[in-house]
Protein backbone atom coordinates (compact mmCIF):
# COMPACT_ATOMS: atom_id res chain seq x y z
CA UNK A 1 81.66 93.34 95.79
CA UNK A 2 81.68 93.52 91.79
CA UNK A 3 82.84 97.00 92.16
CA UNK A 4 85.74 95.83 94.29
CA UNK A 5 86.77 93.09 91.81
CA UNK A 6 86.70 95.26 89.12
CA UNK A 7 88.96 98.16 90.79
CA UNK A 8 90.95 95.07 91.28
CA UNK A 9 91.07 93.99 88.14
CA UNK A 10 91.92 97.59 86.51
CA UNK A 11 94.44 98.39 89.40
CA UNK A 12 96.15 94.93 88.09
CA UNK A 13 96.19 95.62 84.93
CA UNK A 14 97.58 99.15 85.04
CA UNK A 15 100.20 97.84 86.73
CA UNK A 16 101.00 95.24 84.60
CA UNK A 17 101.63 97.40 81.54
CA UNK A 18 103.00 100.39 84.26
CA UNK A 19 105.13 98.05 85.65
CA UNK A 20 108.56 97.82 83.30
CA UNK A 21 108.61 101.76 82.90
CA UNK A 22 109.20 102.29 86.85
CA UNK A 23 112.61 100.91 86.33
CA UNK A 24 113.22 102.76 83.17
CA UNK A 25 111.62 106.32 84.95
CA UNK A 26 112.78 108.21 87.84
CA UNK A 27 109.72 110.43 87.33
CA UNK A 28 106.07 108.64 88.35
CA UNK A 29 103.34 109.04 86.79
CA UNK A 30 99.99 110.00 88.23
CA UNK A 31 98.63 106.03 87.78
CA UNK A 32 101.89 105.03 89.20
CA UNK A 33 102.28 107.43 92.45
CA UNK A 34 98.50 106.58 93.08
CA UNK A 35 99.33 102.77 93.40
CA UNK A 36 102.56 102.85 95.44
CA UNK A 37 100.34 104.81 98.00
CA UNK A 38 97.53 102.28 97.93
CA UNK A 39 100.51 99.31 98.31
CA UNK A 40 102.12 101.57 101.35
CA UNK A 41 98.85 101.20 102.77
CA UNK A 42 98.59 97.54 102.15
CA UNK A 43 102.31 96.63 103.39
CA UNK A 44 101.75 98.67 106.31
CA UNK A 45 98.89 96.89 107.48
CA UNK A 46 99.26 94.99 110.68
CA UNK A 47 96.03 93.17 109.76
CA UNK A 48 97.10 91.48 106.50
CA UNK A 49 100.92 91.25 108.05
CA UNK A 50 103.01 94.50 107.99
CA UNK A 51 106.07 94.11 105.55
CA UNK A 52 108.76 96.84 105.86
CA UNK A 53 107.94 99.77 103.24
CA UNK A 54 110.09 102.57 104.82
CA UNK A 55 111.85 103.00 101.37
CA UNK A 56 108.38 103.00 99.19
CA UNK A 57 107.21 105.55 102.06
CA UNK A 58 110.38 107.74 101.31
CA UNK A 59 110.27 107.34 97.56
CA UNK A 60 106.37 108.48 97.12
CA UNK A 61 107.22 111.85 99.87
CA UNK A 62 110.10 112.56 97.33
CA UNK A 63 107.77 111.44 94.19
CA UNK A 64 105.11 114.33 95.86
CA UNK A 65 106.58 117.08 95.06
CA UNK A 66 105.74 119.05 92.09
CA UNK A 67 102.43 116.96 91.92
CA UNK A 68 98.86 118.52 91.91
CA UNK A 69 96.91 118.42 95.01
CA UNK A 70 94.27 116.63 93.76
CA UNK A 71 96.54 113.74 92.99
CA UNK A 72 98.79 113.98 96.52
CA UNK A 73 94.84 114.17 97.97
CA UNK A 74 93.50 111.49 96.13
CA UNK A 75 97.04 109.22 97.41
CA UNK A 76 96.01 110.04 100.62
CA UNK A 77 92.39 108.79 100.13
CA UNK A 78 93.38 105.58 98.26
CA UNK A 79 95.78 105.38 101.15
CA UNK A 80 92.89 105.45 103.83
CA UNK A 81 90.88 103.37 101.70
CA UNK A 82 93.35 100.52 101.63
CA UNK A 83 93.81 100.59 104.82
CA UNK A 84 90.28 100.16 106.08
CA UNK A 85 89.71 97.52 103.28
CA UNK A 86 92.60 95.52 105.07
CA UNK A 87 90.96 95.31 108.15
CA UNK A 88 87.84 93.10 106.57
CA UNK A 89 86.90 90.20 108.40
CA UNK A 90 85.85 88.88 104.96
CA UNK A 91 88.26 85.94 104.37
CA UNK A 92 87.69 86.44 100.37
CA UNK A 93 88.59 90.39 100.29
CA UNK A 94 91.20 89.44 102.71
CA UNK A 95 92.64 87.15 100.12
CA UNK A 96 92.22 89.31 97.49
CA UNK A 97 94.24 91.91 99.11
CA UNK A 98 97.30 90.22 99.69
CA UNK A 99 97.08 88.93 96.28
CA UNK A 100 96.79 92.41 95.26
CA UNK A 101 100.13 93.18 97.62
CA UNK A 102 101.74 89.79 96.37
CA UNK A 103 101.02 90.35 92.63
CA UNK A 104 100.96 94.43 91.83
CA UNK A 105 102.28 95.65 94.84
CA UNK A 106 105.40 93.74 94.16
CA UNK A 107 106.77 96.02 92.11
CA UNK A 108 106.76 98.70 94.34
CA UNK A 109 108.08 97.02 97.48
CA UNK A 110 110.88 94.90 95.98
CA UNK A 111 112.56 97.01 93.74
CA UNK A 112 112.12 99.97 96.04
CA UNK A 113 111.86 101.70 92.75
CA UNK A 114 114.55 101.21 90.80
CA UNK A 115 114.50 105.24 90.61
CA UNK A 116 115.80 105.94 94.06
């Protein structure tokens, strides 16, 4: 749990000071194209309420490209890893999850990144 909360915590916070340069960068960077894939995961999910993330799905496949695969493989893990966290039957992670997609995730699914 304490580990959780404090990949929360860091996750926010990178974000937080991440979050004005996606609108002034068309490029990602690696912090940045590892969190959009952990929010598709989250918006996707049917258990914490799917919200439509077709263009944040489009933008990180065109955001892949010229990346190393151990950051496109670690997407895909934080990816899976999102997606089995949002199928807790913990009422508390659950919470903390959509406050996650609510509060960092934002960024990512509302501007559709300015960049596209």
């Amino acid at each position: 749990m304490r580990k959780f909360v404090l990949s929360t915590l860091a996750a926010t916070l990178m974000v937080s000071v991440a979050a004005p340069a996606l609108a002034a960068s068309e490029r990602w960077t690696d912090g940045q194209f590892l969190q959009a894939n952990r929010c598709l995961a989250l918006a996707q999910s049917s258990a914490l309420g799917a919200l439509p993330a077709d263009d944040l799905a489009a933008q990180i496949k065109s955001q892949t490209f010229g990346r190393g695969s151990n950051i496109t493989d670690r997407g895909t893990s934080l990816q899976a890893e999102a997606s089995r966290q949002s199928k807790t039957k913990d009422e508390i992670r659950r919470a903390k999850l959509l406050a996650e997609r609510e509060g960092v995730c934002k960024t990512y699914l509302t501007t559709q990144v300015a960049a596209s």
